[in-house]
Protein backbone atom coordinates (compact mmCIF):
# COMPACT_ATOMS: atom_id res chain seq x y z
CA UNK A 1 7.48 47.26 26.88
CA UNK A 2 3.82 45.90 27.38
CA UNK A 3 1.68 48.21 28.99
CA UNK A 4 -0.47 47.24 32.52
CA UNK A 5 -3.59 45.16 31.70
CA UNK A 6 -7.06 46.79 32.06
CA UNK A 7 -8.83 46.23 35.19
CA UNK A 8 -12.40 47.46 36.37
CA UNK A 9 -12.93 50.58 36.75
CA UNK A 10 -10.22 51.96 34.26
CA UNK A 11 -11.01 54.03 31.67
CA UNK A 12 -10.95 53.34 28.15
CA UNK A 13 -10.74 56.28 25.69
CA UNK A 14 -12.49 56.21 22.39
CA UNK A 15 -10.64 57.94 19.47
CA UNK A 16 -11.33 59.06 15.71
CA UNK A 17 -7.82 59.33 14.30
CA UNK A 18 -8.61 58.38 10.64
CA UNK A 19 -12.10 58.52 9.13
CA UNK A 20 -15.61 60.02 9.93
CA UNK A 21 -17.36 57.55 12.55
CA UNK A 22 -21.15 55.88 12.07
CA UNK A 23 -22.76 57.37 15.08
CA UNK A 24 -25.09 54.25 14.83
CA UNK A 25 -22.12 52.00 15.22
CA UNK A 26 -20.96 53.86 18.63
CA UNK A 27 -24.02 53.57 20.20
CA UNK A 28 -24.01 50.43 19.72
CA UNK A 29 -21.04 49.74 20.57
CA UNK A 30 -20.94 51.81 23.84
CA UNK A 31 -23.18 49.36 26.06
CA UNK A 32 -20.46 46.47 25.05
CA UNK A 33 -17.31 47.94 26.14
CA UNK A 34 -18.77 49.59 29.35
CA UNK A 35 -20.38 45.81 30.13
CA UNK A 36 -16.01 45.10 30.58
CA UNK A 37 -16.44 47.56 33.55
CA UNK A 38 -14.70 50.35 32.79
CA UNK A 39 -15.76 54.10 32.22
CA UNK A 40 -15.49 55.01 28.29
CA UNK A 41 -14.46 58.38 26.92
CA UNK A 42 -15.93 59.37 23.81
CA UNK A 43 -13.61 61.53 21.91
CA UNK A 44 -14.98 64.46 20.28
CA UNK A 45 -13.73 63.40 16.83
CA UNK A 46 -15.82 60.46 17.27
CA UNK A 47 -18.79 62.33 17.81
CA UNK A 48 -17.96 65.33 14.64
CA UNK A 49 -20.39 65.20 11.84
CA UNK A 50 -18.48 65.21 8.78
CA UNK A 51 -18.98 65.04 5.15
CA UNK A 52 -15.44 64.14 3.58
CA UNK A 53 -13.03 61.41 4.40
CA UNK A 54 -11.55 62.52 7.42
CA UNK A 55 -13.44 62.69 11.41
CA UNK A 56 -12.26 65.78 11.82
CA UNK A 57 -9.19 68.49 11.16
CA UNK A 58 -5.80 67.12 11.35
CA UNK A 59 -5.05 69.36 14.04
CA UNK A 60 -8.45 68.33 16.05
CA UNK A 61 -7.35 64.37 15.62
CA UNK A 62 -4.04 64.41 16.82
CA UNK A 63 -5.17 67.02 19.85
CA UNK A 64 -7.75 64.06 20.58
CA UNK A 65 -5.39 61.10 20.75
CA UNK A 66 -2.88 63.41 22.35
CA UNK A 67 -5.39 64.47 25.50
CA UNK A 68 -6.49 60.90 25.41
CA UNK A 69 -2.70 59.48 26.14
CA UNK A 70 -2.18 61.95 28.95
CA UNK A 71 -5.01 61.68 30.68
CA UNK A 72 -3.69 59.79 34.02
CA UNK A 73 -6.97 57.50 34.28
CA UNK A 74 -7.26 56.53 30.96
CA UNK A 75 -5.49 52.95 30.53
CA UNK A 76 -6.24 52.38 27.16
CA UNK A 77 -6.48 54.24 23.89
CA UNK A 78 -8.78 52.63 21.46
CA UNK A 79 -9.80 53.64 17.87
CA UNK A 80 -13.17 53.73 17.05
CA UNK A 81 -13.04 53.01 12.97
CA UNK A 82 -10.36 53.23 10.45
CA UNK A 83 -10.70 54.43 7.09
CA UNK A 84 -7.86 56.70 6.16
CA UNK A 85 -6.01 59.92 8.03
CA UNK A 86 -3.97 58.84 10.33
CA UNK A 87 -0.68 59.40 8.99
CA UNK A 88 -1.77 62.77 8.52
CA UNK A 89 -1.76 63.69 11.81
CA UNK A 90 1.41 61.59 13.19
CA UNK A 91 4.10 64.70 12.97
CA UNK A 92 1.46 67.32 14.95
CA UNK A 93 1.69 64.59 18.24
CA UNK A 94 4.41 65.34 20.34
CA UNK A 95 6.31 61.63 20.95
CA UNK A 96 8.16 63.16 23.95
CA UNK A 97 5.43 63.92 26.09
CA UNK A 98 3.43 61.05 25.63
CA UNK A 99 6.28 59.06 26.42
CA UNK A 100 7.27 61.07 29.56
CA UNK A 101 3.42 60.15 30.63
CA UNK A 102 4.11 56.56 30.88
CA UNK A 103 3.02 53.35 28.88
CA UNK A 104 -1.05 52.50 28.25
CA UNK A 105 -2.26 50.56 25.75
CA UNK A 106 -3.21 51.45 21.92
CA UNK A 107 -5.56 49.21 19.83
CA UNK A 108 -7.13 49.43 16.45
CA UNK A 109 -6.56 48.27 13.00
CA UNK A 110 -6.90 48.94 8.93
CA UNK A 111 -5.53 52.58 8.36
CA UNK A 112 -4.67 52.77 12.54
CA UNK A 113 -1.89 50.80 11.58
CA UNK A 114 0.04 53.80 11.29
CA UNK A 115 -0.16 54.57 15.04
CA UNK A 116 0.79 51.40 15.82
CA UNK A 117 3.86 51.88 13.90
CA UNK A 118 4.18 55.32 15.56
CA UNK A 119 3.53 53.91 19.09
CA UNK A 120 5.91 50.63 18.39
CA UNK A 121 8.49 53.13 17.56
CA UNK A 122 8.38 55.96 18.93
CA UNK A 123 7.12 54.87 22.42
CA UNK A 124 8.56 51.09 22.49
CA UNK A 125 5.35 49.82 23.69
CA UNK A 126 3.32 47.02 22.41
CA UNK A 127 0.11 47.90 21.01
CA UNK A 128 -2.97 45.49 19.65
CA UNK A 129 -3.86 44.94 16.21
CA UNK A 130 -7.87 44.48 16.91
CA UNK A 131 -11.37 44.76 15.76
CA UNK A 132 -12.57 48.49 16.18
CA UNK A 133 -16.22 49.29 17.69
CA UNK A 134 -17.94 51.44 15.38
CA UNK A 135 -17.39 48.79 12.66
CA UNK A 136 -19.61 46.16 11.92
CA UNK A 137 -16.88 43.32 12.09
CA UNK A 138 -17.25 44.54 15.88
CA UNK A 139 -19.18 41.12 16.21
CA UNK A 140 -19.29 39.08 20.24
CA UNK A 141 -16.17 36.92 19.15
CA UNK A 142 -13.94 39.71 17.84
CA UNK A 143 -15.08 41.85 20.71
CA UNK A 144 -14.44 39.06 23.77
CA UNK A 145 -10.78 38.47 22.29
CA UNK A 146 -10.13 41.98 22.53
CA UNK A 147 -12.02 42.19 25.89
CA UNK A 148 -9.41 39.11 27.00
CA UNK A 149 -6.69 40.86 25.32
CA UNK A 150 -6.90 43.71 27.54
CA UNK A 151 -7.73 42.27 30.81
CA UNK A 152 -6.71 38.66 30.62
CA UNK A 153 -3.97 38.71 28.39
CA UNK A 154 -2.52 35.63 29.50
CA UNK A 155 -5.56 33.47 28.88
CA UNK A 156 -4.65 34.08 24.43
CA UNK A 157 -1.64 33.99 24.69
CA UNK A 158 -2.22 31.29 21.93
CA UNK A 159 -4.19 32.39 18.76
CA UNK A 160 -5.01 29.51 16.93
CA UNK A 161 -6.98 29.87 13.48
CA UNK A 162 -8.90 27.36 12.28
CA UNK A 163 -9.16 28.45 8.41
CA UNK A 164 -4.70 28.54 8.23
CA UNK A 165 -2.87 26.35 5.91
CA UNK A 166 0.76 26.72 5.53
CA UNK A 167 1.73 28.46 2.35
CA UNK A 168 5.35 28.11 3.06
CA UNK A 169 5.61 25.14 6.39
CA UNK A 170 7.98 25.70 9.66
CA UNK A 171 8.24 27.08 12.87
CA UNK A 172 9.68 30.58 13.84
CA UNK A 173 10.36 32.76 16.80
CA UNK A 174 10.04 36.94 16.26
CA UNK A 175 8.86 40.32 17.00
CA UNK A 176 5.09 40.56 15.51
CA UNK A 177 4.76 43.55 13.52
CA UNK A 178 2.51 44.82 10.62
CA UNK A 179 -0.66 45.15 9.73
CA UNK A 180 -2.56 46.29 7.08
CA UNK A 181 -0.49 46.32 3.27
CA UNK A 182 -1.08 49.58 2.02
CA UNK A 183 -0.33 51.46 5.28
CA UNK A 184 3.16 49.53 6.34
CA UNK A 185 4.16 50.23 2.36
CA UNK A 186 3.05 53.96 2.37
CA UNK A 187 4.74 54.75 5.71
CA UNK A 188 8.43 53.45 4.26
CA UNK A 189 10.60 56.21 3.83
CA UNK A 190 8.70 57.93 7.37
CA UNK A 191 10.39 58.26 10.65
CA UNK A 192 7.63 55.10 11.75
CA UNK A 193 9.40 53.00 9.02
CA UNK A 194 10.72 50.66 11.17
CA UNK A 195 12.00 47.33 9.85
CA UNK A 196 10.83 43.38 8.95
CA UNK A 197 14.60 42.10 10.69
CA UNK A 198 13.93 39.01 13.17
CA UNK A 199 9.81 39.50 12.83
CA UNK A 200 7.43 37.88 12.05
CA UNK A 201 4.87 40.01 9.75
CA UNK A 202 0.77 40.23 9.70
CA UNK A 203 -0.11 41.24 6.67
CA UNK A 204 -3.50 42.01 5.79
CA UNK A 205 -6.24 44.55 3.21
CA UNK A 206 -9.24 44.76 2.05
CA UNK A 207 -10.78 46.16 -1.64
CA UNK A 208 -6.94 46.28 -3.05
CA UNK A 209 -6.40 44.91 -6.69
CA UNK A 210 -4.43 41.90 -7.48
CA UNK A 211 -1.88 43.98 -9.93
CA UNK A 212 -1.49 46.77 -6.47
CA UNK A 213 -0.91 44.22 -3.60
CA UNK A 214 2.21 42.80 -5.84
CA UNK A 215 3.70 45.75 -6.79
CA UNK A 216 3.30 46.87 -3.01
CA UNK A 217 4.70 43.42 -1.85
CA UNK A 218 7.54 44.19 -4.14
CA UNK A 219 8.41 47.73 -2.92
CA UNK A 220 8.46 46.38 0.67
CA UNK A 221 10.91 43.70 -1.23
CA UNK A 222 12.78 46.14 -2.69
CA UNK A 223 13.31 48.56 -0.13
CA UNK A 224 14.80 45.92 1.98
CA UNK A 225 11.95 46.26 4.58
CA UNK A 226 11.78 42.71 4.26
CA UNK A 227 15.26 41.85 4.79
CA UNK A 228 15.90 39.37 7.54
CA UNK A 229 12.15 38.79 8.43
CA UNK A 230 11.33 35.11 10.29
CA UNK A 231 7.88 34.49 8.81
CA UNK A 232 4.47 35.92 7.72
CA UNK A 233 1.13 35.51 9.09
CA UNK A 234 -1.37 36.15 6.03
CA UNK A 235 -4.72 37.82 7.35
CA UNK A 236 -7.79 38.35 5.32
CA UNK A 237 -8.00 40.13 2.14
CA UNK A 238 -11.61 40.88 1.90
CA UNK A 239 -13.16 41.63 -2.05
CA UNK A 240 -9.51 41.86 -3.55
CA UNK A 241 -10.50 39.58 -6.03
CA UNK A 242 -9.86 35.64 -6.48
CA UNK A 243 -8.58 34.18 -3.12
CA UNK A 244 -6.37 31.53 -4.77
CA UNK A 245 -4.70 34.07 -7.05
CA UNK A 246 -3.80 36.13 -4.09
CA UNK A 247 -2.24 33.02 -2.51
CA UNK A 248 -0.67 32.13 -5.77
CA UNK A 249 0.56 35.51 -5.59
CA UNK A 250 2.00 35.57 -2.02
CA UNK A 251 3.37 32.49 -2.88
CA UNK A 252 5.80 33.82 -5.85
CA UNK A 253 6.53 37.14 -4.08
CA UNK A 254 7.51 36.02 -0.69
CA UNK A 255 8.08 32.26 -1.10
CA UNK A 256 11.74 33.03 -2.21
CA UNK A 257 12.43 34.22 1.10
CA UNK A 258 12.23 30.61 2.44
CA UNK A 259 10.25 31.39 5.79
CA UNK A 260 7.60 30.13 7.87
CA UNK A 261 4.27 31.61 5.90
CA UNK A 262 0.84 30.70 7.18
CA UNK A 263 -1.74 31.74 4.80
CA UNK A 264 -5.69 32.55 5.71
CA UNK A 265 -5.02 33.49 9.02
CA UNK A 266 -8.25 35.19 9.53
CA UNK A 267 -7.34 38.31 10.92
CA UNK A 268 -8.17 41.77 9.36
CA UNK A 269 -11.35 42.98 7.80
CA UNK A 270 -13.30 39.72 8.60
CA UNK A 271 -16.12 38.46 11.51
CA UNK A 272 -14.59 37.29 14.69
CA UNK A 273 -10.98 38.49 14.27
CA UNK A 274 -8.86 37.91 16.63
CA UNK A 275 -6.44 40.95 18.24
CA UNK A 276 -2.72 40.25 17.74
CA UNK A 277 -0.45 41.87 20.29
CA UNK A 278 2.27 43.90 18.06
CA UNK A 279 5.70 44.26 19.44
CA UNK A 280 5.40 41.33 21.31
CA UNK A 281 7.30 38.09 21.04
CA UNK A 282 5.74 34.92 19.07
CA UNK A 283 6.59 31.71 17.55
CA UNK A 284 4.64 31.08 14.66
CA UNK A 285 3.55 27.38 13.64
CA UNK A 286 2.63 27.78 9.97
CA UNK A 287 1.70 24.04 9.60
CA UNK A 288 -0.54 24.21 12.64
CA UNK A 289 -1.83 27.34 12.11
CA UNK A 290 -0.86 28.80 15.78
CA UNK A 291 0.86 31.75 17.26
CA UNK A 292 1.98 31.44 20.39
CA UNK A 293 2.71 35.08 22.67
CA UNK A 294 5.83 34.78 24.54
CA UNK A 295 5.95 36.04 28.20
């Protein structure tokens, strides 16, 4: 299902479910997202001070998102950072009752891709794989597609990237799913496992080793996850070494599987990334470098 759009006047609910959030990077971020019209929520994870790697308790987190999800004005759920955490806290939300309070929008990315598996599965609802605000990839371009993305959704329904080459060439229709590497291969095995079958997969990470994204390329290979997928949209893999061994690597692992593969799709841990509506319907032009959202 794909929640309402945004309008003005909705509010928007800022969350912490992974790490500890630059309070410089809200407050910066704040006069943006209430210049889209809307009232913002400011969790109380976001504003914690903490020293370690998470915002806040695991208990605290998922009690944030939770009150943020069933609050009946809030429209959209959006993460403030990444980092790591939030598969911690996935089994201490309670699925049933944010599905009984009806479908609103989720948004975020990097380690946040495990609540968008969560949402995609548990709650059938499309989320958006975007640029978070208290980053500082939260640049005018990344922030204006996500703006768009909320409110005008029709208006990308084409993403086109200008840096994409086709790795593997061809056209193919799918679910979009994914996200970031580490997080869709730590999460198999989970109840939020879901599964690659007629998709087409972002993939995307940032500081990973060469030697660590194969072997977690090949345990998503192994595991079947990747069994009957449609194609691959490669996002950005920011300081994980040489860019054309990564593509030589994508290349040998998932060039056997004979699908569409665009490669430097510049999404992910980059300036002016785009947001990529998961659990939506796309066709994917590797040689053109599009994707195109399906009604």
């Amino acid at each position: 299902m794909r929640p309402p759009k945004t309008r003005p006047g909705d509010t928007i609910a800022l969350v912490a479910p992974a790490g500890p959030v630059p309070p410089d990077l809200v407050e910066k971020a704040l006069p943006v997202l209430r210049g889209w019209g809307v009232e913002v929520h400011v969790g109380e994870c976001v504003r914690a001070t903490s020293t370690g790697y998470l915002s806040a308790s695991d208990e605290a987190r998922a009690a944030e998102f939770t009150r943020a999800w069933l609050d009946p004005g809030v429209t959209c759920v959006l993460a403030a950072r990444g980092g790591y955490g939030s598969q911690r806290m996935l089994d201490l939300v309670d699925w049933t009752a944010l599905k009984a309070a009806g479908p609103k929008m989720f948004a975020g990315s990097s380690d946040v891709t495990a609540l968008h598996l969560a949402v995609n599965v548990h709650l059938r609802l499309e989320t958006l794989f975007s640029p978070m605000p208290a980053t500082t990839l939260f640049d005018a371009v990344a922030a204006e597609h996500l703006r768009l993305s909320l409110f005008e959704p029709e208006s990308v329904r084409l993403i086109a990237s200008p840096t994409s080459s086709p790795l593997m060439p061809g056209t193919a229709t799918g679910t979009l799913i994914g996200g970031n590497l580490a997080l869709l291969t730590a999460g198999l095995g989970a109840p939020e496992q879901g599964s690659a079958r007629e998709s087409i997969v972002l993939l995307e990470d940032v500081t990973e080793s060469l030697y660590r994204i194969d072997r977690m390329l090949t345990q998503l290979l192994r595991s079947g996850w990747l069994d009957g997928v449609r194609g691959f949209v490669l996002g950005s893999w920011k300081s994980c070494g040489d860019p054309e061994e990564i593509r030589a690597l994508m290349l040998d692992r998932l060039g056997p599987l004979g699908v569409p593969i665009a490669w430097d799709f510049g999404v992910g841990h980059v300036p002016a990334s785009p947001t990529v509506p998961l659990g939506a319907r796309a066709t994917l032009d590797a040689d053109a470098g599009t994707l195109q959202v399906l009604p």
